[in-house]
PDB file of N, CA and C in Angstrom:
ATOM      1  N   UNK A   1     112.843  13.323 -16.242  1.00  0.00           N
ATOM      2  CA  UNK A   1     112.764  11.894 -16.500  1.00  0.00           C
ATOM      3  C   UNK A   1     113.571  11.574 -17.747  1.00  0.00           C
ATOM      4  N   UNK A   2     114.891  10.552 -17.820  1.00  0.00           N
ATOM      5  CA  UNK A   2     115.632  10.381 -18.493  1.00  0.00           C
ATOM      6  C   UNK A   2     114.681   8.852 -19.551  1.00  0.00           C
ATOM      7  N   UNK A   3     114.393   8.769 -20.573  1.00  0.00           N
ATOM      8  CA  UNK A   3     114.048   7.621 -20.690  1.00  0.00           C
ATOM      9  C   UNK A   3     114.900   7.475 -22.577  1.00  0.00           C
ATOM     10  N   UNK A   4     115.410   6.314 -22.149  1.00  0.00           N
ATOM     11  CA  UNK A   4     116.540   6.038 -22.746  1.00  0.00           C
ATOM     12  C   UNK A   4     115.764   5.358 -24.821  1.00  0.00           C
ATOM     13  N   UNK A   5     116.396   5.972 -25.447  1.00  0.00           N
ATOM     14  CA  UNK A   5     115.924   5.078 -26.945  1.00  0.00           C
ATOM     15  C   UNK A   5     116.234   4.006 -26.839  1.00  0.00           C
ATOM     16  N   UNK A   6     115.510   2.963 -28.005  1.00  0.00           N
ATOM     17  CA  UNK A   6     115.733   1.367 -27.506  1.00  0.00           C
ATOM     18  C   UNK A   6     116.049   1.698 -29.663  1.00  0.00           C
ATOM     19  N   UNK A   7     117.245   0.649 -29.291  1.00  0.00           N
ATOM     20  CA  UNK A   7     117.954   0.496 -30.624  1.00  0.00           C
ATOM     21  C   UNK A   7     117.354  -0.748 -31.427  1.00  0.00           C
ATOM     22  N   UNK A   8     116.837  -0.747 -32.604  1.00  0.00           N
ATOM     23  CA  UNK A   8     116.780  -1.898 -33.426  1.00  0.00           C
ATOM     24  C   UNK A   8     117.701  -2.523 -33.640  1.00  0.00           C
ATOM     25  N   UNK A   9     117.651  -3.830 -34.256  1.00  0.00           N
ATOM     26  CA  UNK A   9     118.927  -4.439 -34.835  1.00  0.00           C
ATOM     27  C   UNK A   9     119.655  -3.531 -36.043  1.00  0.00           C
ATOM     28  N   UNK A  10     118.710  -3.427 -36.702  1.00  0.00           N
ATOM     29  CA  UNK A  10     119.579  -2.525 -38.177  1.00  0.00           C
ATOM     30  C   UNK A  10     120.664  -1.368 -37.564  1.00  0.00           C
ATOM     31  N   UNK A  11     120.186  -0.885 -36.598  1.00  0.00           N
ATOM     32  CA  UNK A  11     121.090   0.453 -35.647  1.00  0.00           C
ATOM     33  C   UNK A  11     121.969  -0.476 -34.958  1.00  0.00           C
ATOM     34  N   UNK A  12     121.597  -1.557 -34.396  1.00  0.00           N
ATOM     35  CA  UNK A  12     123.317  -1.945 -33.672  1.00  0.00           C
ATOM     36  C   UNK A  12     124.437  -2.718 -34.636  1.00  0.00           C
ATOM     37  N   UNK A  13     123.551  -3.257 -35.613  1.00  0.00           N
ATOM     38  CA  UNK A  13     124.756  -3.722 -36.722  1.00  0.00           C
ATOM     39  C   UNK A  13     125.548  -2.679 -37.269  1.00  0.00           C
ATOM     40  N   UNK A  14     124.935  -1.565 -37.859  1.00  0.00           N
ATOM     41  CA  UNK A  14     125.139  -0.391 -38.184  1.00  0.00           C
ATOM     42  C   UNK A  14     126.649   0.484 -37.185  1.00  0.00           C
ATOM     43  N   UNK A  15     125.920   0.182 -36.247  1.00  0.00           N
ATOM     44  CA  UNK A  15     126.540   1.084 -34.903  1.00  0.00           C
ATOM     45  C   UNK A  15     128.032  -0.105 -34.971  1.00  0.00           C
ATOM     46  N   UNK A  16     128.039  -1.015 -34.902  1.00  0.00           N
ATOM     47  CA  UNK A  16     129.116  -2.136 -34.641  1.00  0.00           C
ATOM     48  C   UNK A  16     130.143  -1.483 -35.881  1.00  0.00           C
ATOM     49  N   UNK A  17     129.911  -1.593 -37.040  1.00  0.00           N
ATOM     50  CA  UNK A  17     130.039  -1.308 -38.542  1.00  0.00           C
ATOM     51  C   UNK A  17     131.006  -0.168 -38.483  1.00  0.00           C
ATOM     52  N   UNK A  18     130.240   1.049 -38.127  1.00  0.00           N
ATOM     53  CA  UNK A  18     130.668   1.854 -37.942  1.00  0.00           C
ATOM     54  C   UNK A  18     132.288   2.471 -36.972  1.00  0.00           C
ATOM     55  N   UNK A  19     131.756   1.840 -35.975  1.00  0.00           N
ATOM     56  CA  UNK A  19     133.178   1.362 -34.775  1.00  0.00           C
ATOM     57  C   UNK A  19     134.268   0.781 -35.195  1.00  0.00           C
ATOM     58  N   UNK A  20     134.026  -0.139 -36.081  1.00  0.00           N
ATOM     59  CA  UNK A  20     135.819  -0.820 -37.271  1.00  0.00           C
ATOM     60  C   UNK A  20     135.544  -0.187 -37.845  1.00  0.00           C
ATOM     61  N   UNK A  21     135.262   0.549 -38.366  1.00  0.00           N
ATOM     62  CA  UNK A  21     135.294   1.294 -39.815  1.00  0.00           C
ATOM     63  C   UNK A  21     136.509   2.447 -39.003  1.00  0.00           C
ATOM     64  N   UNK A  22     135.973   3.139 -37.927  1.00  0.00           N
ATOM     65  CA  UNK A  22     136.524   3.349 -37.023  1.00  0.00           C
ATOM     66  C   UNK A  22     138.069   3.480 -36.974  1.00  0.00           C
ATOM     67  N   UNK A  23     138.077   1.957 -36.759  1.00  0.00           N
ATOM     68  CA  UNK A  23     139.901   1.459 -36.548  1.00  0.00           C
ATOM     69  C   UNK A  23     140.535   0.849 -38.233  1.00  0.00           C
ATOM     70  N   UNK A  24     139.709   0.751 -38.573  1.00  0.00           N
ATOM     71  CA  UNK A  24     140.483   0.854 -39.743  1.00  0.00           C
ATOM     72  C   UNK A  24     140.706   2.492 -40.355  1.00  0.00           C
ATOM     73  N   UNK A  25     140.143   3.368 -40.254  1.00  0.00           N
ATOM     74  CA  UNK A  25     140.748   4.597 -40.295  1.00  0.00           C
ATOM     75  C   UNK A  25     142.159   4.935 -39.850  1.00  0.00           C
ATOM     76  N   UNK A  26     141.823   4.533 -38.383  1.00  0.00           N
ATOM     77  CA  UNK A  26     142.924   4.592 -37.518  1.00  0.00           C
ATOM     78  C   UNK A  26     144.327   4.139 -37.918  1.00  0.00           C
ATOM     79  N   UNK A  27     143.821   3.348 -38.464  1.00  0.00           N
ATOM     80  CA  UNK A  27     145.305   2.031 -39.415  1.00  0.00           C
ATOM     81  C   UNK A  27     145.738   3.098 -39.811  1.00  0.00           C
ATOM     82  N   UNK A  28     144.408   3.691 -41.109  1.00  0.00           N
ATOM     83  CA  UNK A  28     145.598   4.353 -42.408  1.00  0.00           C
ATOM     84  C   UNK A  28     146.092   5.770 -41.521  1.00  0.00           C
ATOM     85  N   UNK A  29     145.636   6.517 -40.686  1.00  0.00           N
ATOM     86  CA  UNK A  29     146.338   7.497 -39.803  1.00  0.00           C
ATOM     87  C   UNK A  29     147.621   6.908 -39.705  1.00  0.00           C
ATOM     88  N   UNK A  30     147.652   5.886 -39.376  1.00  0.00           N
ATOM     89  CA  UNK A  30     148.591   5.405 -38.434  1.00  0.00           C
ATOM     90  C   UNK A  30     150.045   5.288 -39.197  1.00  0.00           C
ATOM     91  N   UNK A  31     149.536   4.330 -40.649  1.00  0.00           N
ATOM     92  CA  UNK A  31     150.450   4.116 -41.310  1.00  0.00           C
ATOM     93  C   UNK A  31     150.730   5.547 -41.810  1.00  0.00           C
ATOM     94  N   UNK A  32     149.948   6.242 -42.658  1.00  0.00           N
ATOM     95  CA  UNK A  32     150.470   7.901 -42.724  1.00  0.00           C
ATOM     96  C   UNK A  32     151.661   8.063 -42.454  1.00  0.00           C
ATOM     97  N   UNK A  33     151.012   8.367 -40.929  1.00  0.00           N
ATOM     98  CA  UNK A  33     152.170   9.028 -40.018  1.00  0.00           C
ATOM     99  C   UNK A  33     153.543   8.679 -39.877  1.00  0.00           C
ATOM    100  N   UNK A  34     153.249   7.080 -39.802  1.00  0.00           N
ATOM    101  CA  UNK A  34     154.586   6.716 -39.573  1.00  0.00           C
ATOM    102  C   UNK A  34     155.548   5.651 -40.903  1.00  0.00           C
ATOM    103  N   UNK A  35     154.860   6.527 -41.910  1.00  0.00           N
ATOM    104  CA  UNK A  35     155.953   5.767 -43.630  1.00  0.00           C
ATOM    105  C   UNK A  35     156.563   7.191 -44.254  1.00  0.00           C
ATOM    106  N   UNK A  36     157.404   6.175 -44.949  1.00  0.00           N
ATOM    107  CA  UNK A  36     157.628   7.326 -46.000  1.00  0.00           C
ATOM    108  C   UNK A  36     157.409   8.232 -46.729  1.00  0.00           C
ATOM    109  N   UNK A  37     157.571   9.383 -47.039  1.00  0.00           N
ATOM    110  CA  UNK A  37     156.983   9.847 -48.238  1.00  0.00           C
ATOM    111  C   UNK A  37     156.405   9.377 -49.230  1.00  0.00           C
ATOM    112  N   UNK A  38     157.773   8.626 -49.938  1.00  0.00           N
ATOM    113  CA  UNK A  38     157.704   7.882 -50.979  1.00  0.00           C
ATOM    114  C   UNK A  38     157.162   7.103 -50.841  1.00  0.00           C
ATOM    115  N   UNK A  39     156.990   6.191 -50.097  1.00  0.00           N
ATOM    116  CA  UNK A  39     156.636   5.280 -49.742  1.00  0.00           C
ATOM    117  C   UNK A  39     155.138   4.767 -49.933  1.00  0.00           C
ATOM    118  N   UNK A  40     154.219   3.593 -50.809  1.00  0.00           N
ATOM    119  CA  UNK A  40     153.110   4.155 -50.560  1.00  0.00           C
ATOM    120  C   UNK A  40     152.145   3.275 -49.465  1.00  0.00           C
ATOM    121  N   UNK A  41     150.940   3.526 -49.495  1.00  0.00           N
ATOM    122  CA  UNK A  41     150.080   3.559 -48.288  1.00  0.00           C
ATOM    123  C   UNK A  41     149.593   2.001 -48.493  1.00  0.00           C
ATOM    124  N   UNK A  42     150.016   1.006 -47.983  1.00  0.00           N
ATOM    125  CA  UNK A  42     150.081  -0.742 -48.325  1.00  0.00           C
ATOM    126  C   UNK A  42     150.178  -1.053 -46.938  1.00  0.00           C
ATOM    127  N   UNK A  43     148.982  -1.862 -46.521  1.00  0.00           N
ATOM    128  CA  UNK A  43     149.180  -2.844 -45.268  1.00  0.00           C
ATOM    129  C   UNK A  43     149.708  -4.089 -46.049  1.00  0.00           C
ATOM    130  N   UNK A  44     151.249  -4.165 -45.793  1.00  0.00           N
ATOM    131  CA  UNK A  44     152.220  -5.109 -46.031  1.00  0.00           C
ATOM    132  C   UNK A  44     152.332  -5.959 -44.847  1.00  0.00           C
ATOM    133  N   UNK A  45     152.440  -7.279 -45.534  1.00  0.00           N
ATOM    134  CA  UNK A  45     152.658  -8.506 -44.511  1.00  0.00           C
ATOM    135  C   UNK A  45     153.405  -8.086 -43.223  1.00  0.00           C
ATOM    136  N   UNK A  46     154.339  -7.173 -43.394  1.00  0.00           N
ATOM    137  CA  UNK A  46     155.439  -7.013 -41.703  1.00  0.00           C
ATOM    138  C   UNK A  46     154.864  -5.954 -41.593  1.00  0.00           C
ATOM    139  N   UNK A  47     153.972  -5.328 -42.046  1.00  0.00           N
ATOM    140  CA  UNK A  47     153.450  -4.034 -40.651  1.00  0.00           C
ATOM    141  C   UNK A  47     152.040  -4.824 -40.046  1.00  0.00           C
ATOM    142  N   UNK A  48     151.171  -5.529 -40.992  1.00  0.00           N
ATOM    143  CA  UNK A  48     150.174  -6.662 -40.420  1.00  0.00           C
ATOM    144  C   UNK A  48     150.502  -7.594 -39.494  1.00  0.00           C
ATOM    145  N   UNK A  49     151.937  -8.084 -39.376  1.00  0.00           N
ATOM    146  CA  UNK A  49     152.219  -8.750 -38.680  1.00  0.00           C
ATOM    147  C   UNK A  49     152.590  -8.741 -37.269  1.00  0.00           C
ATOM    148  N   UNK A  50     153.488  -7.040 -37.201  1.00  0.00           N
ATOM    149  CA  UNK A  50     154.072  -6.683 -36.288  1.00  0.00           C
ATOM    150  C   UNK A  50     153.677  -5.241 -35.532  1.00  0.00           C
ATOM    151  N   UNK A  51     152.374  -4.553 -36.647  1.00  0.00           N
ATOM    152  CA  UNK A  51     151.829  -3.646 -35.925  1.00  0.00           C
ATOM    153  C   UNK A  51     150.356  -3.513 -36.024  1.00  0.00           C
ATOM    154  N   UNK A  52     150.057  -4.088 -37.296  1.00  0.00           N
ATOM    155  CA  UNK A  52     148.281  -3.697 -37.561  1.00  0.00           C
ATOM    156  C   UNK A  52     147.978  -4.688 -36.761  1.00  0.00           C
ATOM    157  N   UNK A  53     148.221  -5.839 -36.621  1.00  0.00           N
ATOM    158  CA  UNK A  53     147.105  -6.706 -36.027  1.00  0.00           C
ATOM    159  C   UNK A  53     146.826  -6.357 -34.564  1.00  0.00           C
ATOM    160  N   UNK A  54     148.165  -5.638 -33.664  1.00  0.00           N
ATOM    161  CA  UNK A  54     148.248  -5.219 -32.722  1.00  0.00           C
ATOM    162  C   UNK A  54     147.427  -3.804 -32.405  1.00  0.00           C
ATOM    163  N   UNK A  55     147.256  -3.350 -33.515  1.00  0.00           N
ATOM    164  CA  UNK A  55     146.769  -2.190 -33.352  1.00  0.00           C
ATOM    165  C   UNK A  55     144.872  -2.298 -33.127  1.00  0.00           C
ATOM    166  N   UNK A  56     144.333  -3.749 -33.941  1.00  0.00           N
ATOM    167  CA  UNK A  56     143.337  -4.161 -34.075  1.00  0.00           C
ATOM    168  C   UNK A  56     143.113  -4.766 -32.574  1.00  0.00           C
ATOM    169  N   UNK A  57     144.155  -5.597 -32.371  1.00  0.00           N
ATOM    170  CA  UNK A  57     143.105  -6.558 -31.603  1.00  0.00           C
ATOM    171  C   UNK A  57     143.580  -5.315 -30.020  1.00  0.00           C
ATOM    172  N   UNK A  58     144.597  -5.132 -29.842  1.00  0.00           N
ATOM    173  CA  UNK A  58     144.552  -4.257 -28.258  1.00  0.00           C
ATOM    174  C   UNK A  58     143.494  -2.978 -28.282  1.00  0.00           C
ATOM    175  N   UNK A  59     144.041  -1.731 -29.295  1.00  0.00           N
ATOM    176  CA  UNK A  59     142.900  -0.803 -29.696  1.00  0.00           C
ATOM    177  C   UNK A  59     141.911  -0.980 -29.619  1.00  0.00           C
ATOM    178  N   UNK A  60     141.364  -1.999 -30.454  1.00  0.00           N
ATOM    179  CA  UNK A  60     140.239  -2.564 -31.061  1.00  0.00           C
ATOM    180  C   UNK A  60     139.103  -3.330 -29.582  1.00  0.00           C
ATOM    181  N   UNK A  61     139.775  -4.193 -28.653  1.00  0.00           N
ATOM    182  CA  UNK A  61     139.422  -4.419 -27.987  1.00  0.00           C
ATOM    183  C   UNK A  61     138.622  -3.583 -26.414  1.00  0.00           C
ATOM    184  N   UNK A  62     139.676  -2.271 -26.719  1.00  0.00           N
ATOM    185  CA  UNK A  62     139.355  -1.442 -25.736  1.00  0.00           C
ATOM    186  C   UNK A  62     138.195  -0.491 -26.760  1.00  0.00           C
ATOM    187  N   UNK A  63     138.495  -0.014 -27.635  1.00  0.00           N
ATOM    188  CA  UNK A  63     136.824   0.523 -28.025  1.00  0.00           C
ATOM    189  C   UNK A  63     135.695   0.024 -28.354  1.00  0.00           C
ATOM    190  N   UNK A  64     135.645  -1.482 -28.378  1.00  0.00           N
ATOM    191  CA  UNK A  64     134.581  -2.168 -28.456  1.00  0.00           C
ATOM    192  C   UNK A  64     134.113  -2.524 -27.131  1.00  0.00           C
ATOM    193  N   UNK A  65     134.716  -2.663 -26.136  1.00  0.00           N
ATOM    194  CA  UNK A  65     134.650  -2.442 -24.382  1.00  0.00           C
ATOM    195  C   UNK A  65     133.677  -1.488 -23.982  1.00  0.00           C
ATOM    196  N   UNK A  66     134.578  -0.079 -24.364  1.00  0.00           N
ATOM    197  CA  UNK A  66     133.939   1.501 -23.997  1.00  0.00           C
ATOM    198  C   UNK A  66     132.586   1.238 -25.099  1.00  0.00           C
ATOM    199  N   UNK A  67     132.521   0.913 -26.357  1.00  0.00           N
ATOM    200  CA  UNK A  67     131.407   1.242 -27.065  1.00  0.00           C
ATOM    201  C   UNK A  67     130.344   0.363 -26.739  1.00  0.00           C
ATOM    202  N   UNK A  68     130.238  -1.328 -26.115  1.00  0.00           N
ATOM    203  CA  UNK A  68     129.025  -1.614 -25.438  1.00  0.00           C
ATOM    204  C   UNK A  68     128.725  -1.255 -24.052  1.00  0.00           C
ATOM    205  N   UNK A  69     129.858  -0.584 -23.131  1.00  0.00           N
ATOM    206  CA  UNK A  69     129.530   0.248 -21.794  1.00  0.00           C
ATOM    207  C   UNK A  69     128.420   1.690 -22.527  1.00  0.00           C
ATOM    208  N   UNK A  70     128.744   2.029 -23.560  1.00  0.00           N
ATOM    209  CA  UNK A  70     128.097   3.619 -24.020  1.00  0.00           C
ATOM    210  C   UNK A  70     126.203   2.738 -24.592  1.00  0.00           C
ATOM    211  N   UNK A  71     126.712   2.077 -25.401  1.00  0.00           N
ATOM    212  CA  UNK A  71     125.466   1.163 -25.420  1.00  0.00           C
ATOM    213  C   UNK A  71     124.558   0.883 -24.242  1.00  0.00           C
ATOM    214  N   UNK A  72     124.930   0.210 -23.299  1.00  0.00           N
ATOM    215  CA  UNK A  72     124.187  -0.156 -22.481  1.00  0.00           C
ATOM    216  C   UNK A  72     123.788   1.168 -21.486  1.00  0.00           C
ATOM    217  N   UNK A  73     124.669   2.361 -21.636  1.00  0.00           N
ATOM    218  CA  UNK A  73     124.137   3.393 -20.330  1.00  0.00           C
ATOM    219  C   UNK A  73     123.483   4.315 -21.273  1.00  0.00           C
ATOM    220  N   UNK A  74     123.551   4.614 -22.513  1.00  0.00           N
ATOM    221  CA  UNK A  74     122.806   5.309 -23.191  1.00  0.00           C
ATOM    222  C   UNK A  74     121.990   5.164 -23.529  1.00  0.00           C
ATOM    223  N   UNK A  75     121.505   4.180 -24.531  1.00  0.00           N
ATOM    224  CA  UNK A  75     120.548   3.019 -25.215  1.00  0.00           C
ATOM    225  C   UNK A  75     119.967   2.146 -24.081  1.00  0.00           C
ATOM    226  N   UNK A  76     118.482   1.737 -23.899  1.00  0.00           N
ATOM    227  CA  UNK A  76     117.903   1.081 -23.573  1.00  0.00           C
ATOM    228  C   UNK A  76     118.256  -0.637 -24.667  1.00  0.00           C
ATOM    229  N   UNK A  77     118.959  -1.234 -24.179  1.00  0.00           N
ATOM    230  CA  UNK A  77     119.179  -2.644 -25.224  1.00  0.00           C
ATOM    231  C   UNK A  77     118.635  -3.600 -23.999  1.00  0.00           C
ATOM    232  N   UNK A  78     117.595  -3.957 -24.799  1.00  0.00           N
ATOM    233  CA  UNK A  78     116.467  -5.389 -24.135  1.00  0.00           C
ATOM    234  C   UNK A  78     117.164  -6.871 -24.132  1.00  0.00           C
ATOM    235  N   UNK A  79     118.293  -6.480 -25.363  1.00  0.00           N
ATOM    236  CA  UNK A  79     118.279  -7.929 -25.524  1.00  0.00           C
ATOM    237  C   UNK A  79     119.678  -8.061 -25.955  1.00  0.00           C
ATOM    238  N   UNK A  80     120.279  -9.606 -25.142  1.00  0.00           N
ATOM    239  CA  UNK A  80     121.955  -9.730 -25.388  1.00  0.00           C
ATOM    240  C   UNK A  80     122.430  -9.882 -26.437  1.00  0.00           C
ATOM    241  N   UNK A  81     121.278 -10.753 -27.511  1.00  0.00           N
ATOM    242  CA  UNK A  81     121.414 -10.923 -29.067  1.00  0.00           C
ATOM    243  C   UNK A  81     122.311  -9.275 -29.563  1.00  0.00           C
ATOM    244  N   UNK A  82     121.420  -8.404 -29.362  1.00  0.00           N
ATOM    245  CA  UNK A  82     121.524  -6.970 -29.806  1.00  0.00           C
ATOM    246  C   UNK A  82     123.096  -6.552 -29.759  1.00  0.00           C
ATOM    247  N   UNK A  83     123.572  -6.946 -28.563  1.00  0.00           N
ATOM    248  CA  UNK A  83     125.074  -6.706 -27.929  1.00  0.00           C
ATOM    249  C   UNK A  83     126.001  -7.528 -28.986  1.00  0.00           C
ATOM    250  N   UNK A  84     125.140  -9.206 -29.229  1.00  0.00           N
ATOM    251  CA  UNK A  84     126.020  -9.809 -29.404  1.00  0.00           C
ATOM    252  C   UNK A  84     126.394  -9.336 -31.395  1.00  0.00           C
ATOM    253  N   UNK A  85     125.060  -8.715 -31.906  1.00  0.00           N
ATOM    254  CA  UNK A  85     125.107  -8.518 -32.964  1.00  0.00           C
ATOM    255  C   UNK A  85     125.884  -7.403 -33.294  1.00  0.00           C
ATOM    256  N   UNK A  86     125.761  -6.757 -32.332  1.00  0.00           N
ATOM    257  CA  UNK A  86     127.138  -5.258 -32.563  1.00  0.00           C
ATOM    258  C   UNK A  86     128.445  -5.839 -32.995  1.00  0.00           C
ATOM    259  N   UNK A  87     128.956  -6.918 -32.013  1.00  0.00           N
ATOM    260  CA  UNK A  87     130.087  -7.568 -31.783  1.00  0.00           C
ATOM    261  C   UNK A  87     130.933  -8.187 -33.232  1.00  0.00           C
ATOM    262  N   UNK A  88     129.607  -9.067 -33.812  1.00  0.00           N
ATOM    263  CA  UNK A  88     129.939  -9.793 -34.810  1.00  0.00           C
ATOM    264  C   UNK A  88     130.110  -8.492 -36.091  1.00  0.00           C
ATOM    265  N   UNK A  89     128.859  -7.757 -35.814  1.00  0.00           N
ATOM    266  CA  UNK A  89     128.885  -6.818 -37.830  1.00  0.00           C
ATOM    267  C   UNK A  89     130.887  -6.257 -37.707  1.00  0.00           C
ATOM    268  N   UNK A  90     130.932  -5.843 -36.291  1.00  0.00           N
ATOM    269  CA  UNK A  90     132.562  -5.262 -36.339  1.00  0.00           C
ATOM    270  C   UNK A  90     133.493  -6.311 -36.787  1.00  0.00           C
ATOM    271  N   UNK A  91     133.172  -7.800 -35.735  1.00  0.00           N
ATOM    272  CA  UNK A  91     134.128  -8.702 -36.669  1.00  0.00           C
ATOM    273  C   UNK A  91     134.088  -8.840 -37.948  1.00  0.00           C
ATOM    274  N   UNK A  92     132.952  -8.948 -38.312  1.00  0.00           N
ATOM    275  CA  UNK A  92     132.943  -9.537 -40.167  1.00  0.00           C
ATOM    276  C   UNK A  92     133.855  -7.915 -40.805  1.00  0.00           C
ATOM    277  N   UNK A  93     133.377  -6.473 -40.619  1.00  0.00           N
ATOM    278  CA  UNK A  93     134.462  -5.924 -41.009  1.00  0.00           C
ATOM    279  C   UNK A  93     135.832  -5.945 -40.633  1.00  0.00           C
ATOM    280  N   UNK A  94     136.149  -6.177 -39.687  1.00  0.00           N
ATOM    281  CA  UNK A  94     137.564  -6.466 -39.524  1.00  0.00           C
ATOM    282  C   UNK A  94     137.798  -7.883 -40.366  1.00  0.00           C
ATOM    283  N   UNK A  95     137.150  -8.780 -40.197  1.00  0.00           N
ATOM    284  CA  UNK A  95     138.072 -10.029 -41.173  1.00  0.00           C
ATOM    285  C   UNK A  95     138.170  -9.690 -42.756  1.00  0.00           C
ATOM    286  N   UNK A  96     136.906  -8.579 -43.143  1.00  0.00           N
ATOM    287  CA  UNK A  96     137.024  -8.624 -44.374  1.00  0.00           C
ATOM    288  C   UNK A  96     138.106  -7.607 -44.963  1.00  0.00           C
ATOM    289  N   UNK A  97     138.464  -6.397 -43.888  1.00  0.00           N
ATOM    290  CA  UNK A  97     139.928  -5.945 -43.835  1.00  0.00           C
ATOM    291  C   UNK A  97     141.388  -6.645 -43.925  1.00  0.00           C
ATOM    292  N   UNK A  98     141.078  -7.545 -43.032  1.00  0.00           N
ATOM    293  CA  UNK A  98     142.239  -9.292 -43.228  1.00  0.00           C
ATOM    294  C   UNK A  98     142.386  -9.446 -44.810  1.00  0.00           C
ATOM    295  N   UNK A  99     141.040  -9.424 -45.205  1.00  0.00           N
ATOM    296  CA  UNK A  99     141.214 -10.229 -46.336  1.00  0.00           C
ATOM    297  C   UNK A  99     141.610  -9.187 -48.163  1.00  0.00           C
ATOM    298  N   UNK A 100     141.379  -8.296 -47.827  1.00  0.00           N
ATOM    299  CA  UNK A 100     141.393  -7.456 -48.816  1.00  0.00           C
ATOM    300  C   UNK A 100     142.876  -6.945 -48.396  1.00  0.00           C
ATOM    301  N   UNK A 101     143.870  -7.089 -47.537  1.00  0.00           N
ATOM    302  CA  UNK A 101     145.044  -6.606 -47.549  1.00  0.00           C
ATOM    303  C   UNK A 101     145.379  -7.310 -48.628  1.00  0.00           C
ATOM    304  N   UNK A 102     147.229  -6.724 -48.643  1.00  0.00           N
ATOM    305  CA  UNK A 102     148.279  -7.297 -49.444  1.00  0.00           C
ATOM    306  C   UNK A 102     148.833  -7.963 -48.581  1.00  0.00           C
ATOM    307  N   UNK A 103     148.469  -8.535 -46.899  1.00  0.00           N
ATOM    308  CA  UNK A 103     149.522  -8.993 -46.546  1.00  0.00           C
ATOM    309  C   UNK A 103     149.023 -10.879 -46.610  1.00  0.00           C
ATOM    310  N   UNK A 104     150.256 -11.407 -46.177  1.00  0.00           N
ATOM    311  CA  UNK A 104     149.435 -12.808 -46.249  1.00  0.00           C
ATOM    312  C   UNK A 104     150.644 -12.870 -44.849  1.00  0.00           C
ATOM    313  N   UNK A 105     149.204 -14.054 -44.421  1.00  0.00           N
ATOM    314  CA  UNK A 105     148.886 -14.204 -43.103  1.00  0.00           C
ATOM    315  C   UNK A 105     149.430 -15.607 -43.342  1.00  0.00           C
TER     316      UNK A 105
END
């Protein structure tokens, strides 16, 4: 008998949180990989413009997809609030990533 844990709110904000935290990792991999040496590690207005945001919202969109499909078949979640609260804690970290760059938007 499989019987599934039922998540509080503090665990799906948490869990949301965690998931951008996630892709913002991913960023600085990303940028890493593909700057200069010299060069240093700055989400600048033309890589925000022409690759991070892309990297956020397509990336970003598909693991927040897969991560409330893993939610809902793993986790017992009673309630859509719960889903919807995952959704938002990831947005507020992603905007507050927006906002702490160097780039201007």
């Amino acid at each position: 008998m499989n019987i599934a844990k039922e998540l509080n709110y503090k665990q799906v904000i948490l869990l949301g949180m965690v998931t951008e935290l996630m892709l913002v990792f991913i960023q600085f991999i990303y940028l890493k990989l593909n700057s200069n040496t010299d060069a240093s590690l700055a989400f600048t207005t033309e890589y925000m413009r022409y690759t991070g945001f892309y990297v956020f919202q397509i990336i970003g969109f598909f693991v927040y997809t897969i991560a409330v499909f893993v939610l809902l078949k793993k986790f017992h979640v009673t309630s859509f609030y719960k889903i919807l609260f995952f959704i938002v804690a990831g947005g507020v970290v992603e905007l507050s990533f927006y906002l702490l760059t160097l780039a201007n938007y």
